[in-house]
Protein backbone atom coordinates (compact mmCIF):
# COMPACT_ATOMS: atom_id res chain seq x y z
CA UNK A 1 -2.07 10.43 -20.42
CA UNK A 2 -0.66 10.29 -17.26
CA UNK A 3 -1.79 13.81 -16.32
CA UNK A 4 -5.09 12.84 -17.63
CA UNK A 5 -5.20 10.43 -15.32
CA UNK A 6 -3.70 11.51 -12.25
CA UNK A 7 -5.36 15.02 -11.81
CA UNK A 8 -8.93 14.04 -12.08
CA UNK A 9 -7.90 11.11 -9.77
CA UNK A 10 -6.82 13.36 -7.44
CA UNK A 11 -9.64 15.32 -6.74
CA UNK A 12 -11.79 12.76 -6.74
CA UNK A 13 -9.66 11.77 -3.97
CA UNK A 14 -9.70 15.06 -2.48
CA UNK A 15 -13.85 14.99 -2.40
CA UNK A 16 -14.03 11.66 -0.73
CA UNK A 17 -11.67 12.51 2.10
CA UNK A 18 -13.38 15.95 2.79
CA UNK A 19 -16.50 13.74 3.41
CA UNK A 20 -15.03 11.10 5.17
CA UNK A 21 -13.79 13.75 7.40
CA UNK A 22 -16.84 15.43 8.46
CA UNK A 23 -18.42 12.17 8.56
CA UNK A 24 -15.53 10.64 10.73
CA UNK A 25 -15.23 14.65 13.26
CA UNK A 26 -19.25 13.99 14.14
CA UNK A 27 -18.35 10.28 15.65
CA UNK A 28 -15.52 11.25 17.03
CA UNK A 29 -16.38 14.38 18.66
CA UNK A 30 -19.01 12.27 20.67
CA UNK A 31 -15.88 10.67 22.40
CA UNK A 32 -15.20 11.85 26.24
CA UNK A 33 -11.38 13.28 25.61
CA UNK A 34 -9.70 10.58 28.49
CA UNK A 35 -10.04 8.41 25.50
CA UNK A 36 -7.78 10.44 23.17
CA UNK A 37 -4.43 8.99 21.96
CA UNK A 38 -5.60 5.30 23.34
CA UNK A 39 -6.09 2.44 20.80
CA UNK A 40 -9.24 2.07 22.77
CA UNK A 41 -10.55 5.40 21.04
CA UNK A 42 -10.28 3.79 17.44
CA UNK A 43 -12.46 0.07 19.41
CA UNK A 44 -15.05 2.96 20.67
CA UNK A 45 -15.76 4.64 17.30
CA UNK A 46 -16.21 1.42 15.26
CA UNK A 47 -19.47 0.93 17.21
CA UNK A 48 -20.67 3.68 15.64
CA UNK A 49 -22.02 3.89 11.95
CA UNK A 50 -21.40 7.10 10.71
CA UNK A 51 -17.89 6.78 11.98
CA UNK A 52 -17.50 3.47 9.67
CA UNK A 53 -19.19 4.92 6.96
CA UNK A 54 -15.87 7.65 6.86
CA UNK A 55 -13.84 4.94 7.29
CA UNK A 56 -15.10 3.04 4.19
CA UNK A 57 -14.72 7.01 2.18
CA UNK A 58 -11.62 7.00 3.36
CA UNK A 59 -9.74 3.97 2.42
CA UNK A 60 -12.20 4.11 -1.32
CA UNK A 61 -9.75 8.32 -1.40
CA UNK A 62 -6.72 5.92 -0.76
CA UNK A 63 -6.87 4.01 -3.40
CA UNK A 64 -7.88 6.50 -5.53
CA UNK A 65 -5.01 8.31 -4.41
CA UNK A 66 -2.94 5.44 -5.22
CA UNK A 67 -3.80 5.32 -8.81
CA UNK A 68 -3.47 8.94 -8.85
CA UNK A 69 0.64 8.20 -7.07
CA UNK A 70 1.03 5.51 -9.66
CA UNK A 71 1.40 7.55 -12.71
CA UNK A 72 1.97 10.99 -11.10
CA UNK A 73 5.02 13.28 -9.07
CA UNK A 74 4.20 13.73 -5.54
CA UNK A 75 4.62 17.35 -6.23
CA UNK A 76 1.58 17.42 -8.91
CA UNK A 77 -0.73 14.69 -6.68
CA UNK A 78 -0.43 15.86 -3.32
CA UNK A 79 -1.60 19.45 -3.90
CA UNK A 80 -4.38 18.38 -5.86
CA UNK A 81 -5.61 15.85 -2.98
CA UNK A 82 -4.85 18.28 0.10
CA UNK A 83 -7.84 20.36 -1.56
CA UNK A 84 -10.69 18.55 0.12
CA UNK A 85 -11.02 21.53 2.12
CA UNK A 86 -13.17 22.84 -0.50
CA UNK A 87 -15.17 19.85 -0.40
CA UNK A 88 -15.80 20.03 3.19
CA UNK A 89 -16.97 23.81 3.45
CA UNK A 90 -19.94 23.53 1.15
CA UNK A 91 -20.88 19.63 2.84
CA UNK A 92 -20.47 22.01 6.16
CA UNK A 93 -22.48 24.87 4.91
CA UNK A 94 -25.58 22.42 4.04
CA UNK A 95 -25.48 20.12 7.41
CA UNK A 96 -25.86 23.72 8.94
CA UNK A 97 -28.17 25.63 6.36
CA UNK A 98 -26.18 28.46 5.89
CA UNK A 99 -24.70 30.23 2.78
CA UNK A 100 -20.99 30.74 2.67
CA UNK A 101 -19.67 33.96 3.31
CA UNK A 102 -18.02 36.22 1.27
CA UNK A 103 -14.99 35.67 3.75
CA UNK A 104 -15.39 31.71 3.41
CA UNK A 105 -15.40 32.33 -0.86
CA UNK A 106 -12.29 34.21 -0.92
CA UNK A 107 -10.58 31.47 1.64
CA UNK A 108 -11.71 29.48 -1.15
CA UNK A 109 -10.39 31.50 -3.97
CA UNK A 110 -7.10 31.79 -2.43
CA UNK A 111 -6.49 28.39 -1.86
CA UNK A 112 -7.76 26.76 -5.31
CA UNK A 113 -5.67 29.67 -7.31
CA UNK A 114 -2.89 29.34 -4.93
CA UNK A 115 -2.70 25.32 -5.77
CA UNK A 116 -3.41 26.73 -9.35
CA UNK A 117 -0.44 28.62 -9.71
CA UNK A 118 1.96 25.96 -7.99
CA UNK A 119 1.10 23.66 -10.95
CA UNK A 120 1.20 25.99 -13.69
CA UNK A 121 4.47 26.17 -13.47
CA UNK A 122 5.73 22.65 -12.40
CA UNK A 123 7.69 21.23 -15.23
CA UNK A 124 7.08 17.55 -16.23
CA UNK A 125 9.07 14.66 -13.37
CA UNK A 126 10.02 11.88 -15.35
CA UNK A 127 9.40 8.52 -13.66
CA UNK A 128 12.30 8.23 -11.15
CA UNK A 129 13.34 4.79 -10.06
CA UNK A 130 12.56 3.67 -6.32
CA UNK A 131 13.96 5.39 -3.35
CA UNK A 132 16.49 3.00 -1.49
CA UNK A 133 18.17 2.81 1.57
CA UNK A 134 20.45 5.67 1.35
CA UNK A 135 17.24 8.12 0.56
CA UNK A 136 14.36 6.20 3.01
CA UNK A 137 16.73 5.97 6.50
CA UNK A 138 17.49 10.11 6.94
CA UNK A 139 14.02 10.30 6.05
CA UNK A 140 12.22 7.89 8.59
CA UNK A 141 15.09 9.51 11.48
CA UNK A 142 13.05 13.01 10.73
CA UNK A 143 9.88 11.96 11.17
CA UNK A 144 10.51 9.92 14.13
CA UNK A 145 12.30 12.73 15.83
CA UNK A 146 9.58 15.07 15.23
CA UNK A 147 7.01 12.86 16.79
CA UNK A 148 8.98 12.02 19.53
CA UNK A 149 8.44 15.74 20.34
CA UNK A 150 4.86 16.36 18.72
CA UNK A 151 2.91 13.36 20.58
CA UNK A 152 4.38 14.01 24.32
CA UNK A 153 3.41 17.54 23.82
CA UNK A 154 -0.29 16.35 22.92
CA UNK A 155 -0.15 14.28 26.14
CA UNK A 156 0.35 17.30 28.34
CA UNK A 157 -2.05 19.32 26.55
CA UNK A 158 -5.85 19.74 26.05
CA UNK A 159 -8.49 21.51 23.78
CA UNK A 160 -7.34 23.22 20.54
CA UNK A 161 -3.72 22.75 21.06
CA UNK A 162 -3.84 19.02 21.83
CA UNK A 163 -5.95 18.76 18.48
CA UNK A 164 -3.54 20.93 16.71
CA UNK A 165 -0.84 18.94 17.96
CA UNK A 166 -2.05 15.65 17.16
CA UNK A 167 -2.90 17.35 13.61
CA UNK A 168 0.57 18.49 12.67
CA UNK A 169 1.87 14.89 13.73
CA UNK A 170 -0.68 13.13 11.32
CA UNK A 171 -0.39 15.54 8.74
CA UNK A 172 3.27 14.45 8.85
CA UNK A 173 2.89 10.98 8.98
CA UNK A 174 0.27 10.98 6.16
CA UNK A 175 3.32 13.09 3.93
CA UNK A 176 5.21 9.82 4.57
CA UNK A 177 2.29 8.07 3.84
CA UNK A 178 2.16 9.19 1.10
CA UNK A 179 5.68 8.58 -0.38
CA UNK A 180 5.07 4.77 0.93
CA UNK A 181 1.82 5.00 -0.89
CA UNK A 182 3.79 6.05 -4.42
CA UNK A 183 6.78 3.70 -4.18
CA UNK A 184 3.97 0.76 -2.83
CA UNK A 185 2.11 2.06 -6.30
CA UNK A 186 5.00 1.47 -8.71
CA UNK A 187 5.69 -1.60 -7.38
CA UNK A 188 2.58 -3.06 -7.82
CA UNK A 189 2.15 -1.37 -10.99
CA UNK A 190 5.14 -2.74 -12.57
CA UNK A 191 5.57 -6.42 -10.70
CA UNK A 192 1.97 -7.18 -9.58
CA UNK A 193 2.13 -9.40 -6.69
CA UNK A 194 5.50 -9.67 -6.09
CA UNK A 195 5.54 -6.44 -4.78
CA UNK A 196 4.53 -7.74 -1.34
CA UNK A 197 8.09 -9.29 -1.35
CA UNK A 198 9.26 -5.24 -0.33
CA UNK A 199 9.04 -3.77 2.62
CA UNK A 200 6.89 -0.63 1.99
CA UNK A 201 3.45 -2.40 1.63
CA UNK A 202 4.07 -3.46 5.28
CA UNK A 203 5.21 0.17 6.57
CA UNK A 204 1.96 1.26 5.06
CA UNK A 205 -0.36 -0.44 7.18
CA UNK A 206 2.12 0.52 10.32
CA UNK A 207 2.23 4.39 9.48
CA UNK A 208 -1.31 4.17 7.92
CA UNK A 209 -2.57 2.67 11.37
CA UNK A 210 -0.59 5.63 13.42
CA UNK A 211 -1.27 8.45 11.43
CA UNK A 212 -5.23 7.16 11.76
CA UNK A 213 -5.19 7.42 15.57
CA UNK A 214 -3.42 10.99 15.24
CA UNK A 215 -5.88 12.54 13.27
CA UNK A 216 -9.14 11.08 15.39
CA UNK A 217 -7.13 12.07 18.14
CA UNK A 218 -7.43 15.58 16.90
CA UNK A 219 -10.46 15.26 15.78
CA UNK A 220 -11.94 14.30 18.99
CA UNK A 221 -10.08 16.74 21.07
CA UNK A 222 -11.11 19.63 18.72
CA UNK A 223 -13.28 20.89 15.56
CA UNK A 224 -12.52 20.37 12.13
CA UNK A 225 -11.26 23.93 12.21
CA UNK A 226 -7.96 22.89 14.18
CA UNK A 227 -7.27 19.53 12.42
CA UNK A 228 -8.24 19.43 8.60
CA UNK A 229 -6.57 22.70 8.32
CA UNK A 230 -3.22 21.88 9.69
CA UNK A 231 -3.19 18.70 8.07
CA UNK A 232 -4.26 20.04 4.74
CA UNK A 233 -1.13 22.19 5.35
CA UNK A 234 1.63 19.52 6.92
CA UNK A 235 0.78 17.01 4.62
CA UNK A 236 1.27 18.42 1.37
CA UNK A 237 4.01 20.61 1.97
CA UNK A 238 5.81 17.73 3.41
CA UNK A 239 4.82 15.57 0.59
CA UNK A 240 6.32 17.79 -2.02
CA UNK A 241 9.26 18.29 0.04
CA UNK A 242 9.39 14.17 0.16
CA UNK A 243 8.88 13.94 -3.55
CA UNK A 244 12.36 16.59 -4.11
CA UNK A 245 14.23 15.24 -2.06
CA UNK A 246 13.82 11.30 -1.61
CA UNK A 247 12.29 11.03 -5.38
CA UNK A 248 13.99 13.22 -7.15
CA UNK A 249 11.18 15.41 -8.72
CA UNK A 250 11.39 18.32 -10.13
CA UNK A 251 9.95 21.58 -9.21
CA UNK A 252 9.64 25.01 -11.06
CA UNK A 253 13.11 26.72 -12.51
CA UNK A 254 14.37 29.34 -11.01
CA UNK A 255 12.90 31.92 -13.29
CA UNK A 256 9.51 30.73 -12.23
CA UNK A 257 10.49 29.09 -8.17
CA UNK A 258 9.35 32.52 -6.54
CA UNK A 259 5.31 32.02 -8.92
CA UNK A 260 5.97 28.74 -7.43
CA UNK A 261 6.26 29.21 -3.93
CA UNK A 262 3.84 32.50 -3.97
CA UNK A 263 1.64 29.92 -5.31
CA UNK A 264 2.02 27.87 -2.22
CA UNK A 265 2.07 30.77 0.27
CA UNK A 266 -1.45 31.90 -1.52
CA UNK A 267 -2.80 28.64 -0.64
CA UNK A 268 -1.96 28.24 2.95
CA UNK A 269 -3.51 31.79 3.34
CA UNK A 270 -6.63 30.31 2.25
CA UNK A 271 -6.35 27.90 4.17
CA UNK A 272 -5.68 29.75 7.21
CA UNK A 273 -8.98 32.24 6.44
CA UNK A 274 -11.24 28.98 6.30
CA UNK A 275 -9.82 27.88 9.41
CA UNK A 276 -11.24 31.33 10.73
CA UNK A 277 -14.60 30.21 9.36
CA UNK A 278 -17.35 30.51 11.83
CA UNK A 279 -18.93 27.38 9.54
CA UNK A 280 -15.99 25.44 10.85
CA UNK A 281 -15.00 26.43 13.62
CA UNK A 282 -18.30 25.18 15.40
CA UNK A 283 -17.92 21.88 14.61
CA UNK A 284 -20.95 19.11 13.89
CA UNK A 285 -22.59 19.45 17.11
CA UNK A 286 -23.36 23.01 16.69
CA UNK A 287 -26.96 23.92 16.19
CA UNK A 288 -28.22 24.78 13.15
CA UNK A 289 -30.20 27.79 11.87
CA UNK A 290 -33.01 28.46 9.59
């Protein structure tokens, strides 16, 4: 049952974010770039419709993700959601009535049979109890050591490396994210309402809130093609790492760790080849050809 659950969830999860993103890049994109990184950026783009409409996708893919975190590993969930990838390319392909190439398919193939063979082999996690202390603090010191390097070098850059920057830095926040999403989950799923007598529902909105301005950051400085990718990459890989080390899950035995991280490695290739896309790489203002 709780597969049942938490794999459709998932995608569906996975769908609504790659929609929210394209809807949330066209906004953003509009955006001069002296705006990026500045609170002011998020005020701009909420006068803007389509950019609200993502917004609304995006926070319906939270929850959804939530339920999916509620009765599912980190390590089965998060590769499952950081598919929306997929979703985007064909959404992409129609806005700019083309066909996908044969280049964009196997990008494709790669990465669903790479996430494919990760889970075939990922035994069943048990329902661990809640991180504490001891397992949250060396966490939250990594993170905020890496973005005290990631987000300065953002500020001195521009273009493609700025948004790949800014991309890597949200993809990292949304890993955490995501293990404050899980343990926020439980709690509510087990004490209702008196879960908002923990801490984590409050980091939520804090990291939620700065791992938003990161990614339309990126998006604004650059085309999908430098920040879905990289956060499609950073955030799931750092989930799963999350969910082994501060959770306690389980992934594949030894016998089967190498299928496991080919699996992985497969993935991120495809990744990589749709990030070469031509599709993506233009970006929503491109024109579009008959």
């Amino acid at each position: 049952m709780t597969v049942a659950v938490a794999v459709p969830a998932a995608l569906l999860a996975a769908c609504c974010f790659a929609v929210a993103a394209v809807l949330q890049q066209e906004a953003a994109a509009t955006v001069p770039e002296k705006e990026s990184l500045h609170p002011r950026l998020i005020l701009v783009l909420a006068h803007r419709p389509l950019w609200l409409a993502g917004i609304a996708l995006s926070a319906f893919s939270f929850l959804v993700q939530g339920v999916a975190l509620a009765v599912g590993p980190l390590v089965l969930v998060l590769p499952l959601a950081s598919t929306d990838l997929l979703f985007a390319l064909p959404l992409l392909a129609r806005r700019h009535r083309r066909r996908l190439t044969r280049r964009e398919v196997a990008g494709a193939v790669c990465t669903a049979g790479g996430v494919a063979a990760f889970l075939a082999v990922l035994p069943y996690s048990a329902a661990e109890s809640r991180p504490g202390a001891a397992e949250w603090l060396p966490l939250l010191a990594v993170v905020a050591a890496c973005l005290t390097v990631l987000v300065p070098t953002g500020l001195r850059s521009s273009g493609r490396v700025r948004a790949g920057v800014y991309a890597a830095a949200a993809g990292l926040l949304f890993a955490l994210l995501d293990a404050l999403t899980k343990s926020a989950a439980v709690l509510f799923r087990d004490r209702g309402a008196a879960a908002l007598g923990h801490w984590e529902p409050y980091a939520l909105l804090l990291v939620g809130s700065a791992g938003l301005l990161l990614a339309q950051s990126s998006f604004q400085a650059g085309s999908l093609a430098v920040g879905l990718p990289l956060i499609d990459t950073v955030e799931p890989i750092g989930a799963v790492l999350i969910g082994a080390a501060v959770f306690h899950e389980r992934l594949a035995a030894s016998g089967f760790l190498a299928l496991q991280i080919l699996g992985a490695a497969l993935a991120v290739t495809g990744i990589v080849i749709l990030d070469r896309s031509p599709l993506v790489r233009e970006g929503p203002g491109a024109p579009t050809t008959g």
